[in-house]
C-alpha atoms as a PDB file:
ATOM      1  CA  UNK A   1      67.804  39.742  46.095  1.00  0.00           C
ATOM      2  CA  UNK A   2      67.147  36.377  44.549  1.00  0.00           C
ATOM      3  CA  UNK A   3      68.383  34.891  41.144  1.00  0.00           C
ATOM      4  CA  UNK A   4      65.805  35.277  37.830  1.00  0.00           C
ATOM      5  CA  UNK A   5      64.332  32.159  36.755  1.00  0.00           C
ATOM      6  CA  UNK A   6      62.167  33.502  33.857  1.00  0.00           C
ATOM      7  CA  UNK A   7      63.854  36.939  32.359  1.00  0.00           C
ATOM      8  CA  UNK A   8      62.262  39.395  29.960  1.00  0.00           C
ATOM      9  CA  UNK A   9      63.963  42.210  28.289  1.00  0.00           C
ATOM     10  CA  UNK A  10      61.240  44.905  27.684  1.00  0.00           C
ATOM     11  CA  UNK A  11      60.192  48.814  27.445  1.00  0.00           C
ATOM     12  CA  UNK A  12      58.445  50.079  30.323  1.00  0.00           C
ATOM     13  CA  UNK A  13      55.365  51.277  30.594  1.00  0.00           C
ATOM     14  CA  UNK A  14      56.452  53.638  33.660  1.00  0.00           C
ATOM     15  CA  UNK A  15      59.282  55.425  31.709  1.00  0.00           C
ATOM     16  CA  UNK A  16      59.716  54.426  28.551  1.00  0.00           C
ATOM     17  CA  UNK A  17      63.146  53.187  29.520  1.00  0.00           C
ATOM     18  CA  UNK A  18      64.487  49.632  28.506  1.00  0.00           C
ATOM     19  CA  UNK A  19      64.833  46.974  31.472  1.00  0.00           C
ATOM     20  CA  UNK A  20      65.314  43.592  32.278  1.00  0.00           C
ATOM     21  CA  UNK A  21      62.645  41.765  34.479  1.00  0.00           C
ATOM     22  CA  UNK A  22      61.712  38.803  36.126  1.00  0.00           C
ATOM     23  CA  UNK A  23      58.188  37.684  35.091  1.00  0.00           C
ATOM     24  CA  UNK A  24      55.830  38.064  38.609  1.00  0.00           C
ATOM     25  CA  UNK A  25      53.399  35.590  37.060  1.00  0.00           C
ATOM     26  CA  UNK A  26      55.668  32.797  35.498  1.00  0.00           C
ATOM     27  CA  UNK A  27      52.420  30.477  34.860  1.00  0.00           C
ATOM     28  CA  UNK A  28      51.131  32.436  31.884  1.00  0.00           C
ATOM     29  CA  UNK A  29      52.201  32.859  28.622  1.00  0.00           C
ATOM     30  CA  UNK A  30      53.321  36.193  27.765  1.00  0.00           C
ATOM     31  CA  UNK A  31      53.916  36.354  24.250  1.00  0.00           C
ATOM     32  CA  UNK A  32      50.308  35.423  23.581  1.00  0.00           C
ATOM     33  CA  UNK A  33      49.362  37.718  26.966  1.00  0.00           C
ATOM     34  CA  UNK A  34      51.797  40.782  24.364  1.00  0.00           C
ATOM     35  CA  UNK A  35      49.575  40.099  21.433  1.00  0.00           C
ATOM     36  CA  UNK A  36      46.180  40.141  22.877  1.00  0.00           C
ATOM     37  CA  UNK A  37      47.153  43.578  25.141  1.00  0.00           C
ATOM     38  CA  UNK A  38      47.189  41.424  28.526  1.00  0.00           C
ATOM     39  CA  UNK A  39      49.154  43.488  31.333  1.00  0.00           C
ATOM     40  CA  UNK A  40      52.189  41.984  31.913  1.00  0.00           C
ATOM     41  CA  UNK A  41      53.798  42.940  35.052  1.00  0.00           C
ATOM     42  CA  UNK A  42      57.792  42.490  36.101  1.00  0.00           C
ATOM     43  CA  UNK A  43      59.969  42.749  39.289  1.00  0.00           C
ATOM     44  CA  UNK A  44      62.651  44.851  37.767  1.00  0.00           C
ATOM     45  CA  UNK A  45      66.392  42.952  37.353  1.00  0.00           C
ATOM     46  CA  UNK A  46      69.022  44.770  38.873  1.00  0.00           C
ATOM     47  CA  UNK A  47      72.343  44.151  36.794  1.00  0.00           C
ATOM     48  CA  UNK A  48      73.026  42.428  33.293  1.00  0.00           C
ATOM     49  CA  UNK A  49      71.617  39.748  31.646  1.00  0.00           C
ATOM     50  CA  UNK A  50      74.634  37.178  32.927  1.00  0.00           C
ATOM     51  CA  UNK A  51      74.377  38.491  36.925  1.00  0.00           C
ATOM     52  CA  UNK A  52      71.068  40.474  37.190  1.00  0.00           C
ATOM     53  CA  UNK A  53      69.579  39.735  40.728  1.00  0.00           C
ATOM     54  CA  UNK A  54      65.512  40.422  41.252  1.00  0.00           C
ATOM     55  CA  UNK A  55      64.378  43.539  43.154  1.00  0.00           C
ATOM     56  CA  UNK A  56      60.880  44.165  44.830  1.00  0.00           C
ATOM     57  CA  UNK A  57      60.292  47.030  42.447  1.00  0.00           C
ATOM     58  CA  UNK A  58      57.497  46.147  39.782  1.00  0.00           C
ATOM     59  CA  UNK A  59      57.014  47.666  36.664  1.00  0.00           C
ATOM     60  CA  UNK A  60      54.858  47.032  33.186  1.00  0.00           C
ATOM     61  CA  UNK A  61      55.605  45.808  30.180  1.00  0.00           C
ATOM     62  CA  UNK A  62      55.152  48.257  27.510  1.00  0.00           C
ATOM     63  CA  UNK A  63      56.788  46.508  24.602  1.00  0.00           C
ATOM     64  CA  UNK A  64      58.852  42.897  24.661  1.00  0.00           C
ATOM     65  CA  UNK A  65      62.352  43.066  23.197  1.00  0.00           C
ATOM     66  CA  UNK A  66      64.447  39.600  22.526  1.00  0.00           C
ATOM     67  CA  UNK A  67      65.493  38.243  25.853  1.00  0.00           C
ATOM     68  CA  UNK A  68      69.393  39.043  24.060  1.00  0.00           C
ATOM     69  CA  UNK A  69      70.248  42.257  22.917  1.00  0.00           C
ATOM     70  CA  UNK A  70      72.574  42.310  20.024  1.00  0.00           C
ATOM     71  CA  UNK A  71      75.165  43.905  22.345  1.00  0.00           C
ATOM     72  CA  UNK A  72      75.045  41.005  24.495  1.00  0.00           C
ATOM     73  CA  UNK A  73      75.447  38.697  21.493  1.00  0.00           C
ATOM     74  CA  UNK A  74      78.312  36.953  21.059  1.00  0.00           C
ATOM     75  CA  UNK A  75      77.964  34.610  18.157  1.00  0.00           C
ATOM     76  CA  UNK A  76      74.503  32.851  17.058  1.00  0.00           C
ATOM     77  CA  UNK A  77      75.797  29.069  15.992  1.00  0.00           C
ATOM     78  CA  UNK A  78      72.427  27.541  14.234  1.00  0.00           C
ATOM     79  CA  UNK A  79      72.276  23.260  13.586  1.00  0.00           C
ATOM     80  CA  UNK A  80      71.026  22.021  10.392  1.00  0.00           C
ATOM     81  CA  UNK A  81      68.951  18.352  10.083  1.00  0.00           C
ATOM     82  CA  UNK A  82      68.823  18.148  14.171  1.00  0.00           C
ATOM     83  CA  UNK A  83      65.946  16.339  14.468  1.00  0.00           C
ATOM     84  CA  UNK A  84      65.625  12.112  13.497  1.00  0.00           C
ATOM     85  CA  UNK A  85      61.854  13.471  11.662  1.00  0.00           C
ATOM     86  CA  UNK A  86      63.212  16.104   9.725  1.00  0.00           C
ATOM     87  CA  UNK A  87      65.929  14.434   7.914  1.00  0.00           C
ATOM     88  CA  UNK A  88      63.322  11.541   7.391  1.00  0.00           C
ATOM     89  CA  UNK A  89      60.731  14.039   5.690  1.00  0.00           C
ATOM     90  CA  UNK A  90      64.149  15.763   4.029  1.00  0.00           C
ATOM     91  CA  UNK A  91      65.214  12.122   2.349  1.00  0.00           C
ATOM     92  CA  UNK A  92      68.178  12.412   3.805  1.00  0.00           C
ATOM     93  CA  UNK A  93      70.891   9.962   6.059  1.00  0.00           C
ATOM     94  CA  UNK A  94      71.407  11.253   9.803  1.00  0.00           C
ATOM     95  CA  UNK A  95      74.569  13.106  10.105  1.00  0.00           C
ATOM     96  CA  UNK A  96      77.156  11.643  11.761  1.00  0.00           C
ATOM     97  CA  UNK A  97      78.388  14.745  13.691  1.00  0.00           C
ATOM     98  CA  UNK A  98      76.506  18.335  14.126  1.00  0.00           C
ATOM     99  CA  UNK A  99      76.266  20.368  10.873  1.00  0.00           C
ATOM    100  CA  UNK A 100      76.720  24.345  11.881  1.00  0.00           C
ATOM    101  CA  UNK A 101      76.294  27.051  10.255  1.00  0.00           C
ATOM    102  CA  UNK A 102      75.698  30.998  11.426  1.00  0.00           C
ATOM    103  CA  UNK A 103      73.700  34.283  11.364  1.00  0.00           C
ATOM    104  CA  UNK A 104      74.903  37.448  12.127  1.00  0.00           C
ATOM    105  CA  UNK A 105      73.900  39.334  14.883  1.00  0.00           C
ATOM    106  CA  UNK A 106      71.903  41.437  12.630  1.00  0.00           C
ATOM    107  CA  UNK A 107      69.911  38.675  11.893  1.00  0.00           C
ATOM    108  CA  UNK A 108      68.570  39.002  15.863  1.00  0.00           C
ATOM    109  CA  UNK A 109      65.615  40.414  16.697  1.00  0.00           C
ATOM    110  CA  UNK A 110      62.142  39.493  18.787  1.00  0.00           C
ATOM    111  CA  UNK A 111      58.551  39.186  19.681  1.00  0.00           C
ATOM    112  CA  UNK A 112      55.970  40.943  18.633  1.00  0.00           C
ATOM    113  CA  UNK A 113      55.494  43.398  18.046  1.00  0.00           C
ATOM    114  CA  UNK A 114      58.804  42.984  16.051  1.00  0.00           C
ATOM    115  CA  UNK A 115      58.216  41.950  12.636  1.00  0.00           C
ATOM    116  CA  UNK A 116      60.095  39.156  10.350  1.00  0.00           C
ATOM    117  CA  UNK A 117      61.118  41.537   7.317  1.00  0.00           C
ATOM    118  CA  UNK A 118      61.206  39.631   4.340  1.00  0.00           C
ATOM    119  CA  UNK A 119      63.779  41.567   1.832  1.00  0.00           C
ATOM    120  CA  UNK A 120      63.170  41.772  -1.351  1.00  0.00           C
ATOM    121  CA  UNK A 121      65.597  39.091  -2.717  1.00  0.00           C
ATOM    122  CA  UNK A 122      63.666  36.680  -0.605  1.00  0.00           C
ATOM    123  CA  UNK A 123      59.669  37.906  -1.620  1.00  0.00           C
ATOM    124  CA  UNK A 124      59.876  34.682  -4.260  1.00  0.00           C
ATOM    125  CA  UNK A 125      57.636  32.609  -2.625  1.00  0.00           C
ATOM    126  CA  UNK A 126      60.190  30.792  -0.599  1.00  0.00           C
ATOM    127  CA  UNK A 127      60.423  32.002   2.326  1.00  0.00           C
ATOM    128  CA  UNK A 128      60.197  29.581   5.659  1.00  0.00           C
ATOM    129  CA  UNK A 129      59.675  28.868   8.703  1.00  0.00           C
ATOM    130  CA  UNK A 130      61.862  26.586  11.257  1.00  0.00           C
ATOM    131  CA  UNK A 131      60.540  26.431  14.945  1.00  0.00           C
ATOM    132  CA  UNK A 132      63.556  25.665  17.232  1.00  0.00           C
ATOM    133  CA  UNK A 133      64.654  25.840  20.859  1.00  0.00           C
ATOM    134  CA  UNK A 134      67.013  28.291  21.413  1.00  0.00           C
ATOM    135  CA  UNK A 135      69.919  28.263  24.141  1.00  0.00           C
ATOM    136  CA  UNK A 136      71.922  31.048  25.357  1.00  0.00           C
ATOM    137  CA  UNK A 137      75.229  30.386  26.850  1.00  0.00           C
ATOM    138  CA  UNK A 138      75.826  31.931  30.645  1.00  0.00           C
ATOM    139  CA  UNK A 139      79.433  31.436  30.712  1.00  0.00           C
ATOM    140  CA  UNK A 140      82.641  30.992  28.763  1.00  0.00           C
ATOM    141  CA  UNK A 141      84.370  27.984  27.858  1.00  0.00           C
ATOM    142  CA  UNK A 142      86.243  25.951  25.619  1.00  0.00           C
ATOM    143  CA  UNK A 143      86.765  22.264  25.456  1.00  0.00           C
ATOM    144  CA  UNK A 144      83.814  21.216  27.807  1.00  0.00           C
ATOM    145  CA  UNK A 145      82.686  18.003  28.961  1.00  0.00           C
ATOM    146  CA  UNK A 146      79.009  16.208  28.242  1.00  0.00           C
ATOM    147  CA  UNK A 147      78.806  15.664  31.759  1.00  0.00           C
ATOM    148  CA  UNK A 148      79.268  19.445  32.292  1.00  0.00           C
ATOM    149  CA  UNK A 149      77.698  21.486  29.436  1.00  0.00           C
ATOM    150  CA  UNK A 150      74.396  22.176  30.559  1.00  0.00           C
ATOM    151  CA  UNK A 151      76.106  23.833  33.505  1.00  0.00           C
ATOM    152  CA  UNK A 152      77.048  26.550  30.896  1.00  0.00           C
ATOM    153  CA  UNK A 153      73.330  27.188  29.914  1.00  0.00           C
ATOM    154  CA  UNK A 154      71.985  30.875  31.024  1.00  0.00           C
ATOM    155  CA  UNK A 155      68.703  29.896  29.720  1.00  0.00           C
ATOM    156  CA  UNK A 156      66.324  28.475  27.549  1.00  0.00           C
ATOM    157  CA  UNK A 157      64.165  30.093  25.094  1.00  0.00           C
ATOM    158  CA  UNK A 158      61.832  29.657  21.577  1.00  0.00           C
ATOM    159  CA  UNK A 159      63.673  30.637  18.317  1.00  0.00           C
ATOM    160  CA  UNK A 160      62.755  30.636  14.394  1.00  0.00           C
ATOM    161  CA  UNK A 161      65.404  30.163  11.698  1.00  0.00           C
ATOM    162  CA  UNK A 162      63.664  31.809   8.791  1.00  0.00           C
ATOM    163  CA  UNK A 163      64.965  30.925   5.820  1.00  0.00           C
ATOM    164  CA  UNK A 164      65.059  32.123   2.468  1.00  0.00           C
ATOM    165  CA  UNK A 165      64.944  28.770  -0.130  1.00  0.00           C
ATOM    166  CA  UNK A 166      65.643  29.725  -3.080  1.00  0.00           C
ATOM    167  CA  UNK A 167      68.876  31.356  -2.231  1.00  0.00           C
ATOM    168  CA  UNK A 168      69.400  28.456  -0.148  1.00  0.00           C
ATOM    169  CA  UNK A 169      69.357  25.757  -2.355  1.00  0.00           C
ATOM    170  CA  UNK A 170      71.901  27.755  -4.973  1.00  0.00           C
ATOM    171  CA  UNK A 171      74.752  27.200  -3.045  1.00  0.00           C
ATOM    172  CA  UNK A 172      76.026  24.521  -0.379  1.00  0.00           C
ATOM    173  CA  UNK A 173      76.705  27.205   2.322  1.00  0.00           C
ATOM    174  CA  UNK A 174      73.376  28.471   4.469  1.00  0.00           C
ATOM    175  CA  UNK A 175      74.227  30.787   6.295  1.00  0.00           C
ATOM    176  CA  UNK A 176      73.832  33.532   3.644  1.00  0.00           C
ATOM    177  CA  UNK A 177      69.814  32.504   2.830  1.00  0.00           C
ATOM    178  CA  UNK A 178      69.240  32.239   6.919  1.00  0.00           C
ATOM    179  CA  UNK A 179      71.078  35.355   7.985  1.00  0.00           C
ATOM    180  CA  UNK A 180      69.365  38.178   6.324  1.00  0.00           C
ATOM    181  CA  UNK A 181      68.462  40.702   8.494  1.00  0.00           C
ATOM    182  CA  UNK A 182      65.467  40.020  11.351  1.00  0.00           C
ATOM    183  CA  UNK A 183      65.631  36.375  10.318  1.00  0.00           C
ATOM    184  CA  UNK A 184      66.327  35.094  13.694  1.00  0.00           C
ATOM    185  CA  UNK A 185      63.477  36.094  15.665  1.00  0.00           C
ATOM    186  CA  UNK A 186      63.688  34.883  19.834  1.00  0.00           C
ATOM    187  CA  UNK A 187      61.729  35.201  22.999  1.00  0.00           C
ATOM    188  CA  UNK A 188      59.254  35.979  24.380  1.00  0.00           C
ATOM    189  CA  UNK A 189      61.118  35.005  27.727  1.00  0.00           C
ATOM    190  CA  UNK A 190      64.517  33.073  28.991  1.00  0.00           C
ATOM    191  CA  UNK A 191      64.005  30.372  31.091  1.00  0.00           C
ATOM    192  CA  UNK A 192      66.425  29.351  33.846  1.00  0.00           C
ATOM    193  CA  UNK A 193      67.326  25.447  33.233  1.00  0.00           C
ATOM    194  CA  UNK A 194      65.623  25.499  36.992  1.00  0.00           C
ATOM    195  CA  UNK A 195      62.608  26.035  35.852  1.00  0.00           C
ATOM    196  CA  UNK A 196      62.910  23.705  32.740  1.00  0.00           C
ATOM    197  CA  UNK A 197      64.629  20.603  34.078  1.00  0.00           C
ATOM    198  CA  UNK A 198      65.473  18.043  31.162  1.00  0.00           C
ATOM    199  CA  UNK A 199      65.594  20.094  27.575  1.00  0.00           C
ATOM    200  CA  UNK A 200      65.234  17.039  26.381  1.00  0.00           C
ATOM    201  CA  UNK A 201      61.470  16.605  27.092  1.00  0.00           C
ATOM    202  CA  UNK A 202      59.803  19.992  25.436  1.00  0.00           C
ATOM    203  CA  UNK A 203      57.061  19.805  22.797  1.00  0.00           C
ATOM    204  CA  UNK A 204      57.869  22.471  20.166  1.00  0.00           C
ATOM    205  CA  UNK A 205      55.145  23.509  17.278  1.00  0.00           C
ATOM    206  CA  UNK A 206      55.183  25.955  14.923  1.00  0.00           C
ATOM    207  CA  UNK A 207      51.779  27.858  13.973  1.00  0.00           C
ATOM    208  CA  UNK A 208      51.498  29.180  11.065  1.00  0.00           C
ATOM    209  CA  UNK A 209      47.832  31.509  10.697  1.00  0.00           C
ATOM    210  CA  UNK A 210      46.655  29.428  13.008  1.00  0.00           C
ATOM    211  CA  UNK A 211      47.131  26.160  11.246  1.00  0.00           C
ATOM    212  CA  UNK A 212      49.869  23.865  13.412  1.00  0.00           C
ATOM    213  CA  UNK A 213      52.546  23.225  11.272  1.00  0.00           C
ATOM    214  CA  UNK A 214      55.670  21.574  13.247  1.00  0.00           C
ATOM    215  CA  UNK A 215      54.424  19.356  16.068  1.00  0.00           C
ATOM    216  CA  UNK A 216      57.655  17.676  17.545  1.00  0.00           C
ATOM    217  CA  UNK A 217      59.720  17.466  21.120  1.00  0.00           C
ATOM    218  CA  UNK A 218      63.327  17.948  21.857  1.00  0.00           C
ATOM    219  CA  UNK A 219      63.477  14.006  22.789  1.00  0.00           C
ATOM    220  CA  UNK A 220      64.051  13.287  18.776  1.00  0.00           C
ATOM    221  CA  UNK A 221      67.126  15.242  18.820  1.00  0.00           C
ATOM    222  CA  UNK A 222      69.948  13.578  16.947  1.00  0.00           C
ATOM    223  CA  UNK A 223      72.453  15.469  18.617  1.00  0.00           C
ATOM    224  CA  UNK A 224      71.346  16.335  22.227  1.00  0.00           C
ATOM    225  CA  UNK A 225      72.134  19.911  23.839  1.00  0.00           C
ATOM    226  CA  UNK A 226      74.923  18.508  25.868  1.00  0.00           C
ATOM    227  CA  UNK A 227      76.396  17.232  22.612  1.00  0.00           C
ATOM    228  CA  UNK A 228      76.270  20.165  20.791  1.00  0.00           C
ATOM    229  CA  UNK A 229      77.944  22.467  23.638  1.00  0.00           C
ATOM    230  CA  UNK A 230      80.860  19.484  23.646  1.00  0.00           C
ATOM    231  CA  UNK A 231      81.841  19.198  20.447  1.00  0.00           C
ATOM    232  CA  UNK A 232      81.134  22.964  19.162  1.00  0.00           C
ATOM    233  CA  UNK A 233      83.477  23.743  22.252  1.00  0.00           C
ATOM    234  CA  UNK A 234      86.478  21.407  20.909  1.00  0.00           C
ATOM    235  CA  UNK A 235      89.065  24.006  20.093  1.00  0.00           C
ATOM    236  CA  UNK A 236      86.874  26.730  20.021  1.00  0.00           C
ATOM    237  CA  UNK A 237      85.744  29.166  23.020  1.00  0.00           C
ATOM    238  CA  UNK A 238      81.931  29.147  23.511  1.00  0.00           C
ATOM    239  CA  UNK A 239      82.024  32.686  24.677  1.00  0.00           C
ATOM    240  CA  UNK A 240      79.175  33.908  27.767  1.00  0.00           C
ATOM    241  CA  UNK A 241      75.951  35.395  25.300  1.00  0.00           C
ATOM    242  CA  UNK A 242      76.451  32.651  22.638  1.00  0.00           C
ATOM    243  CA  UNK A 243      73.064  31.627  21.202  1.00  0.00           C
ATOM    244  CA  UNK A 244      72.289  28.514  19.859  1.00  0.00           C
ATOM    245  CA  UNK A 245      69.302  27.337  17.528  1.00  0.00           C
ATOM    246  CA  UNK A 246      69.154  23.533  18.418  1.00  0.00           C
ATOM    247  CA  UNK A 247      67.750  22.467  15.041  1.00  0.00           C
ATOM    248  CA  UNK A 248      63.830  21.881  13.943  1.00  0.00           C
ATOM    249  CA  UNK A 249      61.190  19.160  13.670  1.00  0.00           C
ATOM    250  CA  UNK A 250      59.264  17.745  10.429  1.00  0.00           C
ATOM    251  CA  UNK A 251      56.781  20.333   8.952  1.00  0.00           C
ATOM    252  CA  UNK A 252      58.859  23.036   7.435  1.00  0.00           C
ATOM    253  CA  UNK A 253      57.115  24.895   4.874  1.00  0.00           C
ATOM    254  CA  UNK A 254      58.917  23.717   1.867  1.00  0.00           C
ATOM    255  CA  UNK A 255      58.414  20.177   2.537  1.00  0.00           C
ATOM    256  CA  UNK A 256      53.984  20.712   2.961  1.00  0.00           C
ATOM    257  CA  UNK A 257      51.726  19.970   0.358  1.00  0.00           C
ATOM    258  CA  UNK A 258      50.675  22.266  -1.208  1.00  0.00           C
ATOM    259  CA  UNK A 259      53.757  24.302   0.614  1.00  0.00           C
ATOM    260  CA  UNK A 260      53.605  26.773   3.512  1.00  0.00           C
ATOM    261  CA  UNK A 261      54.927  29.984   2.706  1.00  0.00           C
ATOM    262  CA  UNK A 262      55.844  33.028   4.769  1.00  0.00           C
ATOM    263  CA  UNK A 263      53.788  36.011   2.996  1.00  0.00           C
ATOM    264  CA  UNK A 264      53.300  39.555   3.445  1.00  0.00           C
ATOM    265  CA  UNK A 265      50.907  39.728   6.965  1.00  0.00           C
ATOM    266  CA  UNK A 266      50.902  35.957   7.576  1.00  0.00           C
ATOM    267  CA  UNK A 267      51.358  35.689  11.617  1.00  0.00           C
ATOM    268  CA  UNK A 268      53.580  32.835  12.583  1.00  0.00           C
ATOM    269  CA  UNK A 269      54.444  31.188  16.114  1.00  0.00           C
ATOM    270  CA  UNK A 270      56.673  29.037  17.973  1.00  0.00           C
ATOM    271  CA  UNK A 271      55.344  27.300  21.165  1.00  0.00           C
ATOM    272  CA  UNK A 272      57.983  25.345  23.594  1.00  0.00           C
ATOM    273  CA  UNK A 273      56.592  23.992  26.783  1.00  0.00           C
ATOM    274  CA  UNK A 274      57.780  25.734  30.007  1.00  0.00           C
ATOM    275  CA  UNK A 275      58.805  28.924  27.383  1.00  0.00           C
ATOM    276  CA  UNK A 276      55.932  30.195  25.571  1.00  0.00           C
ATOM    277  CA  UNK A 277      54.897  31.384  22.445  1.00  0.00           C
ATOM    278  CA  UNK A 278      56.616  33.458  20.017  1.00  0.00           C
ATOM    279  CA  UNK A 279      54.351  35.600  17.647  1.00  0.00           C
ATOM    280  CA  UNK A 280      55.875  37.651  14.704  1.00  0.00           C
ATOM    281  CA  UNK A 281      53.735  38.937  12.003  1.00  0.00           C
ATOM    282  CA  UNK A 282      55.619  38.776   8.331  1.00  0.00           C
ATOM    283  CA  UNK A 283      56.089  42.413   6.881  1.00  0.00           C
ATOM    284  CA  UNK A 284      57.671  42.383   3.008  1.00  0.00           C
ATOM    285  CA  UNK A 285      60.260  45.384   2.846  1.00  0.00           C
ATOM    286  CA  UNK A 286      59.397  47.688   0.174  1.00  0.00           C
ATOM    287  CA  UNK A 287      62.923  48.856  -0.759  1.00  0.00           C
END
């Protein structure tokens, strides 16, 4: 059995039963192929997400879960003003080391079909979008060199940091306004950093009902992945399922005249190169 270089965590159609997979045809994108009812068909993963090995058996994808379950979860670390554009369009000086904050692991969930619920402290007309790449850490560590951090990387894959405005403006802390629940939306797929190469290179948009919002690539990073992993690792153990939201590009909502705004049935998207796109539809709670 071989290594997985592009891993999807999914409902079969066969049994109903959840199940990790290995993508048989890694050229297509299959969180458009999810929303326009494309078959989508998977050598099933024997094992875990950290030391699953690809079988010959296929199966069909029935529905696509987040690539990380919450189980698997660790700790979801999220950078703020990443990205040389942003901070320009923000009006604000570059930061002169990585500013962190977190979500909680309910704050996980994935592609469509799974919706971004927008709670009812946060249906004000606020509400945004962030398109980001996401990294999930493969193993544990603490203290770890540049030279060695991307050695740490289980994969790659496309992230959103919704985030609530208004209650994130009222305070100096985030991670309250970007943790609510289903506000960390990731997927469709995790990509082996074989198959990606640099991380450095990726265009990343954001489309929001079909209008492209964010248009940026990873290169305009202030602080590059192999950064981050060092110095969030200095005294602290990155443990193996740690997710990371690298930071966005100009073109958040807030900052668009007239603004963008995540309503009630809007769809919004995240394309990376090499990843995919990730589709949600926005669904206000009603309680």
């Amino acid at each position: 059995m071989s290594s997985w270089t592009h891993l999807v965590r999914f409902i079969a159609v066969e049994d109903s039963q959840e199940h990790l997979g290995q993508l048989v045809d890694t050229v297509r994108d299959v969180g458009r192929d999810s929303v326009e009812g494309i078959e989508i068909a998977v050598y099933l993963i024997d094992g875990t997400l950290f030391d699953g090995r690809v079988t010959e058996q296929i199966l069909h994808v029935k529905t696509l879960l987040s690539p990380v379950s919450k189980s698997d979860c660790n700790f979801i670390r999220c950078l703020g003003l990443n990205y040389m554009d942003h901070a320009k369009e923000a009006n604000l000086p570059l930061p002169k080391a990585p500013i962190l904050f977190a979500k909680p692991k309910h704050a996980l969930t994935g592609p469509f079909p799974a919706a971004i619920n927008i709670p009812k402290c946060a249906q004000d007309e606020t509400s945004d979008y962030e398109a980001e790449l996401c990294v999930v850490i493969g193993k544990s560590g603490k203290n770890i060199k540049e030279k060695d951090a991307l050695d740490y990387v289980l994969g790659f894959t496309a992230s959103n940091d919704v985030s609530a405005r208004a209650l994130q403006f009222m305070t100096t802390q985030w991670s309250y306004s970007k943790g609510l629940d289903g506000s960390c939306p990731i997927g469709p797929v995790l990509v082996a950093p074989s198959a990606i190469g640099d991380p450095q290179t990726l265009s990343i948009k954001a489309i929001h009902n079909k209008e492209i919002v964010q248009d940026g690539n990873t290169r305009d990073m202030i602080f590059d992945i192999k950064k981050q992993i060092s110095y969030l690792s200095q005294g602290t153990t990155l443990e193996a399922g740690s997710i990371f939201l690298t930071g966005t590009p100009a073109g958040i909502g807030y900052f668009h005249q007239p603004r963008h705004v995540l309503r009630d049935g809007d769809e919004i998207s995240v394309y990376i190169d090499k990843i995919g796109t990730l589709v949600n539809k926005v669904r206000y709670e009603s309680w």
